[in-house]
Every structure is written in structure tokens, then in C-alpha cells.
Protein backbone atom coordinates (compact mmCIF):
# COMPACT_ATOMS: atom_id res chain seq x y z
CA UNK A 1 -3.02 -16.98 -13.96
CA UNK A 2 -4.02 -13.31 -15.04
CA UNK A 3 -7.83 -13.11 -14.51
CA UNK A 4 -10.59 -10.10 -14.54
CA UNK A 5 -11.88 -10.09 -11.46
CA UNK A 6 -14.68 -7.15 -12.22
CA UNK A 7 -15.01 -4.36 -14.25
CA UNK A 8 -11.08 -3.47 -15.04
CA UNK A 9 -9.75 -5.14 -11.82
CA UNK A 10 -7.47 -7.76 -12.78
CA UNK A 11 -5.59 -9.86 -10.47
CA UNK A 12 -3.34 -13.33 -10.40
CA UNK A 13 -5.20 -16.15 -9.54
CA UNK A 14 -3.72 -18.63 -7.16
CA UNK A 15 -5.57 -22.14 -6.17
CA UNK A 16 -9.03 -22.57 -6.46
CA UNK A 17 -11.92 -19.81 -8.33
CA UNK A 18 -12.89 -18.90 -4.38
CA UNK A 19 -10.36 -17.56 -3.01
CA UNK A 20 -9.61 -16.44 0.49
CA UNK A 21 -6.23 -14.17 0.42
CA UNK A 22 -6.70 -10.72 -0.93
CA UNK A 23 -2.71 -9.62 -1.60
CA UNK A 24 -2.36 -5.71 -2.54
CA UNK A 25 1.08 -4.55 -3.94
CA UNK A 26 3.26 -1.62 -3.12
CA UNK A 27 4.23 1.31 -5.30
CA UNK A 28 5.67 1.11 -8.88
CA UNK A 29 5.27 -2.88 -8.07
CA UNK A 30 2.47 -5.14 -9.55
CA UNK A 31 0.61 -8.53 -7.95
CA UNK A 32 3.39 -10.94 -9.45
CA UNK A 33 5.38 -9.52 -6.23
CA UNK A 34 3.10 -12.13 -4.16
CA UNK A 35 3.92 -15.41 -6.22
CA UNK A 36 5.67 -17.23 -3.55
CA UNK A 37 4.22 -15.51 -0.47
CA UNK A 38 0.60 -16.94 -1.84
CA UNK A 39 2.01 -20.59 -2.98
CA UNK A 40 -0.41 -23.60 -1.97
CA UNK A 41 -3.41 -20.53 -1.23
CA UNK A 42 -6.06 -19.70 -3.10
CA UNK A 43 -5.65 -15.62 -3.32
CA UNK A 44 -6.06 -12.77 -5.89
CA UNK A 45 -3.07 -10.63 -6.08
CA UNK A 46 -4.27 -7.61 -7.15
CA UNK A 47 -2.81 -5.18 -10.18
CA UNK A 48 -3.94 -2.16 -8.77
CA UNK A 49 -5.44 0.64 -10.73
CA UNK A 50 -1.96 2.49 -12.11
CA UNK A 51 0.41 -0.15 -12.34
CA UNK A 52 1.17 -3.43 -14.31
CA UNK A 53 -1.42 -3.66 -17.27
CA UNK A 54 -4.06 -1.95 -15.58
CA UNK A 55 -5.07 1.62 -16.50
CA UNK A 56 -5.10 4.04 -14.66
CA UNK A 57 -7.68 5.88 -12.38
CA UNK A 58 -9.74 8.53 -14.14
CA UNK A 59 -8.48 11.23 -11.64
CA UNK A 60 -6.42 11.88 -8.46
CA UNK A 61 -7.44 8.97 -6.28
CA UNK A 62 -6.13 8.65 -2.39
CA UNK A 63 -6.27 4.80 -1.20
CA UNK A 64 -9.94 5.31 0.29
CA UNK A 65 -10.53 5.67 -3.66
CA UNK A 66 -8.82 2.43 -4.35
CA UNK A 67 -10.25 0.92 -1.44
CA UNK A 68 -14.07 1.61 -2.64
CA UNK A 69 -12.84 0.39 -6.17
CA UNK A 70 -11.58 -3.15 -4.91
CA UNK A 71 -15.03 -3.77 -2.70
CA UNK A 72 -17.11 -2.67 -5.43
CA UNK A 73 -15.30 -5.38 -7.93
CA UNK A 74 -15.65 -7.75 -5.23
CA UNK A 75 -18.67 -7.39 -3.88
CA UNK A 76 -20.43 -10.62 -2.89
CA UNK A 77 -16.90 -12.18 -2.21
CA UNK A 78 -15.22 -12.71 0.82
CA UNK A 79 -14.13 -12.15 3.69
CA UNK A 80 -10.63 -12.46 2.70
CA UNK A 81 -7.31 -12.43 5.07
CA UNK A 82 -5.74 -9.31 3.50
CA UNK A 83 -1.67 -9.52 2.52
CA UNK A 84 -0.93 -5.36 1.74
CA UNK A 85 2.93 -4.51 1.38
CA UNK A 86 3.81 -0.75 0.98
CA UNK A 87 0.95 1.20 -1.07
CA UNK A 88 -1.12 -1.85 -0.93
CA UNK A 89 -1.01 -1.75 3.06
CA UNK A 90 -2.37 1.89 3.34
CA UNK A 91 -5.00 0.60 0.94
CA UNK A 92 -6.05 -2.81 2.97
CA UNK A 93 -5.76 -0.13 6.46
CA UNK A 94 -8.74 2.25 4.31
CA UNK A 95 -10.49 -1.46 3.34
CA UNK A 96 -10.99 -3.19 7.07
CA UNK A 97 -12.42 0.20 8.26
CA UNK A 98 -14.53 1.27 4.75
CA UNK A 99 -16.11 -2.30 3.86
CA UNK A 100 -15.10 -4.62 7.12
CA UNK A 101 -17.29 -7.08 5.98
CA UNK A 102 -14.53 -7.99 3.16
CA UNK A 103 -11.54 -8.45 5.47
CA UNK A 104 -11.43 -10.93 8.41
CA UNK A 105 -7.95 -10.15 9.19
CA UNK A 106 -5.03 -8.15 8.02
CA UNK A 107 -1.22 -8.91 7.19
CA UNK A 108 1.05 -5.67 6.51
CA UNK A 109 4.20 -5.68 5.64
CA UNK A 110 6.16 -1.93 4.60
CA UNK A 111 3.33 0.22 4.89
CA UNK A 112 4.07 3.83 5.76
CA UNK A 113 0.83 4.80 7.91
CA UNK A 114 2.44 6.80 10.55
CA UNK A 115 5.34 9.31 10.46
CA UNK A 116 7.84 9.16 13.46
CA UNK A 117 9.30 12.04 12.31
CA UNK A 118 8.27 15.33 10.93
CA UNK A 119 8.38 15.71 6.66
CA UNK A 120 11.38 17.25 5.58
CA UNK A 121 11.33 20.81 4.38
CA UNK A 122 10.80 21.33 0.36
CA UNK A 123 14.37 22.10 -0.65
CA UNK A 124 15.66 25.50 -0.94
CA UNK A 125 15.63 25.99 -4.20
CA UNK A 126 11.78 24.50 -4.44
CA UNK A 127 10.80 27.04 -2.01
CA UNK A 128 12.70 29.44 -4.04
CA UNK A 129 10.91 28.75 -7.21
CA UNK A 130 7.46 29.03 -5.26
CA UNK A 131 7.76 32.21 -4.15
CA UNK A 132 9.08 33.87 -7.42
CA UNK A 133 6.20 31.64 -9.18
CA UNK A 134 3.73 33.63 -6.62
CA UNK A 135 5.17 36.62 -7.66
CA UNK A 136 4.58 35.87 -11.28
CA UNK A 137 8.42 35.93 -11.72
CA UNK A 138 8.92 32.38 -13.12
CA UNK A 139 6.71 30.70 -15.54
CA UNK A 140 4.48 27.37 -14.05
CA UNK A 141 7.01 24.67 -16.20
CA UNK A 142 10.07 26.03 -14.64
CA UNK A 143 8.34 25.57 -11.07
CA UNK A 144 7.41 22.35 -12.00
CA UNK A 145 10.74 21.23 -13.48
CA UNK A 146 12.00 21.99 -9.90
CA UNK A 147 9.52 19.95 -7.91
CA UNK A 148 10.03 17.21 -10.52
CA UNK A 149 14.11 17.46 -9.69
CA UNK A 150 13.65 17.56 -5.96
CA UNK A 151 10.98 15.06 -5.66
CA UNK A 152 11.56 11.20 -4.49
CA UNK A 153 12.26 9.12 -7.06
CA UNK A 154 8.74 7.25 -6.63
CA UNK A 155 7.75 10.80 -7.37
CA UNK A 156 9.98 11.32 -10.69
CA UNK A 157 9.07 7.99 -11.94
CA UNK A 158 5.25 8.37 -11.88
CA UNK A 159 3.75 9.82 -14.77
CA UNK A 160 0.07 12.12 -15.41
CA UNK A 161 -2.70 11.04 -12.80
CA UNK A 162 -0.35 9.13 -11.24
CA UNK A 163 2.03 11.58 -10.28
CA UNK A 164 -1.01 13.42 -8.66
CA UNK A 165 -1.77 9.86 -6.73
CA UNK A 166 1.34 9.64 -5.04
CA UNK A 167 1.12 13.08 -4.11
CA UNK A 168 -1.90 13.16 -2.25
CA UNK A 169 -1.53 9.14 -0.63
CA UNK A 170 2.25 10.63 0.64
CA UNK A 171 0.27 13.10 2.71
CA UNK A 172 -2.49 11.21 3.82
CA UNK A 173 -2.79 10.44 7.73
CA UNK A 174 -3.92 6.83 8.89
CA UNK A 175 -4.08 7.22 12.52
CA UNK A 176 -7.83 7.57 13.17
CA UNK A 177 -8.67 4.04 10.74
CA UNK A 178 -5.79 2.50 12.36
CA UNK A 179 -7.31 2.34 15.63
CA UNK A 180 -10.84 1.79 14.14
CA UNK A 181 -9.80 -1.83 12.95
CA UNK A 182 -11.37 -4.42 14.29
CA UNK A 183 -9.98 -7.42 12.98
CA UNK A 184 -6.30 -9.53 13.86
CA UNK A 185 -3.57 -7.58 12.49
CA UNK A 186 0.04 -9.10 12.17
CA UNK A 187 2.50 -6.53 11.10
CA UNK A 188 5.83 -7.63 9.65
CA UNK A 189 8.53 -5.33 9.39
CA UNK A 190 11.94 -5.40 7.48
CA UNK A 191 14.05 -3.97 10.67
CA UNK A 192 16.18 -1.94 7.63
CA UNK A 193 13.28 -0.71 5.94
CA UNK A 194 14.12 3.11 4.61
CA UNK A 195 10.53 3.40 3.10
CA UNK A 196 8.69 2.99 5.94
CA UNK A 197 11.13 3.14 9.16
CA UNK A 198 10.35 0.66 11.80
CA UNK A 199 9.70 3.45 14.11
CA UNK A 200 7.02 4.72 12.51
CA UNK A 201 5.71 0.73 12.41
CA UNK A 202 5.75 0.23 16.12
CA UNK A 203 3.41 3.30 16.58
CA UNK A 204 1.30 2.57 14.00
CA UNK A 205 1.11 -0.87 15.94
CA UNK A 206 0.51 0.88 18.79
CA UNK A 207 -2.85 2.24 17.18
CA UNK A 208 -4.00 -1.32 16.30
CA UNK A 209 -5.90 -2.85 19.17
CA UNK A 210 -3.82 -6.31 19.44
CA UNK A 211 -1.78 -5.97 16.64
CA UNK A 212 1.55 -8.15 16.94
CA UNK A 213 4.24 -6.61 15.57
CA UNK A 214 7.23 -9.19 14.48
CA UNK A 215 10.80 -7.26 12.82
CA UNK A 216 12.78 -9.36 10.42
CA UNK A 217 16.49 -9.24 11.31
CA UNK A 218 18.30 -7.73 8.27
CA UNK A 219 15.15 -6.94 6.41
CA UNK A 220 14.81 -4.02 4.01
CA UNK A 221 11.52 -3.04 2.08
CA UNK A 222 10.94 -4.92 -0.56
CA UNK A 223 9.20 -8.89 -0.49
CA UNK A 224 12.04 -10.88 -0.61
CA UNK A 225 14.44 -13.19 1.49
CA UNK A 226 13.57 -13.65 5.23
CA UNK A 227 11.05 -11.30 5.00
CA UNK A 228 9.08 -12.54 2.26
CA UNK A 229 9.31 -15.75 3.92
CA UNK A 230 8.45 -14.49 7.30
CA UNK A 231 4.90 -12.86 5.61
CA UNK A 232 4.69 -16.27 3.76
CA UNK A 233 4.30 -17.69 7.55
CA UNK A 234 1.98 -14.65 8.91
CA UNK A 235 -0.64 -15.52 6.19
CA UNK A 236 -0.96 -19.47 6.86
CA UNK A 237 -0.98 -18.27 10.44
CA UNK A 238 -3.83 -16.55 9.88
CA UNK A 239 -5.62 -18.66 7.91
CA UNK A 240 -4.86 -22.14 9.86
CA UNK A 241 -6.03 -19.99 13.00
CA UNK A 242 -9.42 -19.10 10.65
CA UNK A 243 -9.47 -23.03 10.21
């Protein structure tokens, strides 16, 4: 059930009015991603600020900006066992560290908080553009028609503020919150994952003290099959333990 939570946080409502899971969605994906992952719990999955049918942020935010936004809504709630796939995990990593009194333990799933490898280079023609652009040889629109046609899909897809979002979350580091965290963290990785690699998932893991990492044979990025069920089973984990 669709519910405002505060303000213009809305969320699906699972189970009973207090809830106890906290599920945060990736990129380009909305709460309804978490139906069967929070079946027989009573959670909010969250339509974060950008996607589904909730507007936008007013201006560029980075996920310590969407992290402040989700305690303020639920302030006075809480603690919740926190379910963040993708986007929604670098958001729940910037939540246990900014406002730990809301999270008593964390499930991520897809996150990309650590790079094993270095970013690749802007593509020739990109860096072509930029210089000429410098030199006030090439108008701002054609520079910007170039980054658009290089740029990830994610990045072609999103549209005004949002576009200016993904941009600055894609270059955001996590390492210095990731070892700040002080509650159980269960990782679950899709061992095919090409969003977030599993390599750079075992050294974020690394940065957790006693995180458990657990890689899903098979498993690609997005919340379904064995891995959806395998974060299904992190979650009651973590709440039968909080039992």
C-alpha cells in the first residue's frame, strides 16, 4: 500500500503501521522492487526522491543529502534493519554513520561503494570536445551533446537535477563511513554483477568491521531469482537474530 510517510516521502507499506525494515531502491528503480524480499515484514520501501511518483530534489543532492532527507521524515521512528540495493545501498552506508540511531543493522545488496579498479578515461572524442570548448572553439550544447553520447546509459536516461545526481553520487568515495559503521552488516552479492563488480564488494567488506559477505552463484545486479531470494533470507536473519 502506497503511503506518505512525511513531508513528500512516500513509501510501500508492508505489515503492520510500525514497521521495522527500512528497504531503499537502486537507480532508475522504485520501492515496488522489494515486494517479495519484504513479504510477511512490516517495512517501508522507500520511493526515493527522483524516481517513481516522487519529485524530485530541489538541487544536486549526493546520498548524504538523501540520507538527511529519509531521517528527517522519520524521525521518532525506528531503529529499522536497513535492506539498500544499488543507489539505495550507498544511501543506507551515509544513514548508519549520519543518524545511527535509525539503523540497527544493515543488508546491501549491489551497492557500488568501492572501486577495484581505476575510472575509465572520458572518451577521446569527450576530451576532444573539452579542450576546443576551453578554447572557446565549440559552443557549450555541442560539448554537452558529447558527454550525453558517451555517458552510461544510467547517465543518458536521467533527466534535469537528476542527471546532476548521478553525476556527483558516481564520484563519491565511501571508504571512510564504511569503516565507521557500527552495526551487523550482511552483504549479498550477485557473483555476475557488472554494476558493482564483486571485487570491489569484497573490499568494501573488508572496510566493514564484521561484515559477512555471502556471493550468489549466477547472480547479476538486479533483485531477482536466487539473489532476491538469498536477501529475502539475510533480512529475517537479521531480524529473528534482533528477536
Amino acid at each position: 500500500m502506497l503511503t506518505v510517510v512525511a513531508g513528500d516521502l512516500l513509501a510501500d507499506r508492508t505489515g503492520r503501521q510500525d514497521s521495522d525494515v527500512l528497504a531503499l531502491h537502486g537507480w532508475m528503480r522504485t520501492g515496488a522492487d522489494f515486494a517479495r524480499v519484504l513479504e510477511g515484514h512490516d517495512g517501508l520501501a522507500v520511493h526515493l526522491p527522483g524516481f517513481g511518483t516522487t519529485p524530485p530534489p530541489p538541487e544536486a543532492w549526493g546520498s548524504e543529502e538523501y540520507a538527511d532527507h529519509l531521517a528527517g521524515a522519520l524521525s521518532g521512528t525506528g531503529p529499522y534493519v536497513v535492506v539498500g540495493h544499488s543507489f539505495g545501498g550507498r544511501v543506507a552506508v551515509r544513514l548508519a554513520v549520519r543518524h545511527p540511531r535509525l539503523v540497527r543493522s544493515l543488508v546491501l545488496t549491489g551497492a557500488p561503494l568501492v572501486r577495484a579498479t581505476p575510472p575509465p578515461a572520458p572518451a577521446l572524442r569527450v576530451r576532444v570536445a573539452k579542450r576546443l570548448h576551453a578554447a572557446h572553439l565549440l559552443p557549450t550544447a555541442v560539448l554537452e551533446r558529447a558527454r550525453r553520447n558517451a555517458g552510461s546509459e544510467d547517465y543518458r536516461a536521467a533527466q534535469g537535477v537528476m542527471r546532476d545526481v548521478f553525476v556527483r553520487v558516481v564520484n563519491e568515495d565511501y571508504r571512510e563511513d564504511l569503516a565507521r559503521i557500527a552495526v551487523p552488516v550482511t552483504m549479498v552479492w550477485g557473483e555476475l554483477d557488472d554494476s558493482a563488480p564483486l571485487a570491489g564488494a569484497r573490499l568494501a567488506a573488508d572496510l566493514v568491521p564484521g561484515a559477512r559477505l555471502e556471493v550468489v552463484a549466477g547472480g547479476g545486479h538486479l533483485l531477482t531469482g536466487d539473489l532476491e531470494d538469498r536477501v529475502a533470507a539475510a533480512l529475517s536473519e537479521h531480524l529473528e537474530r534482533d528477536r
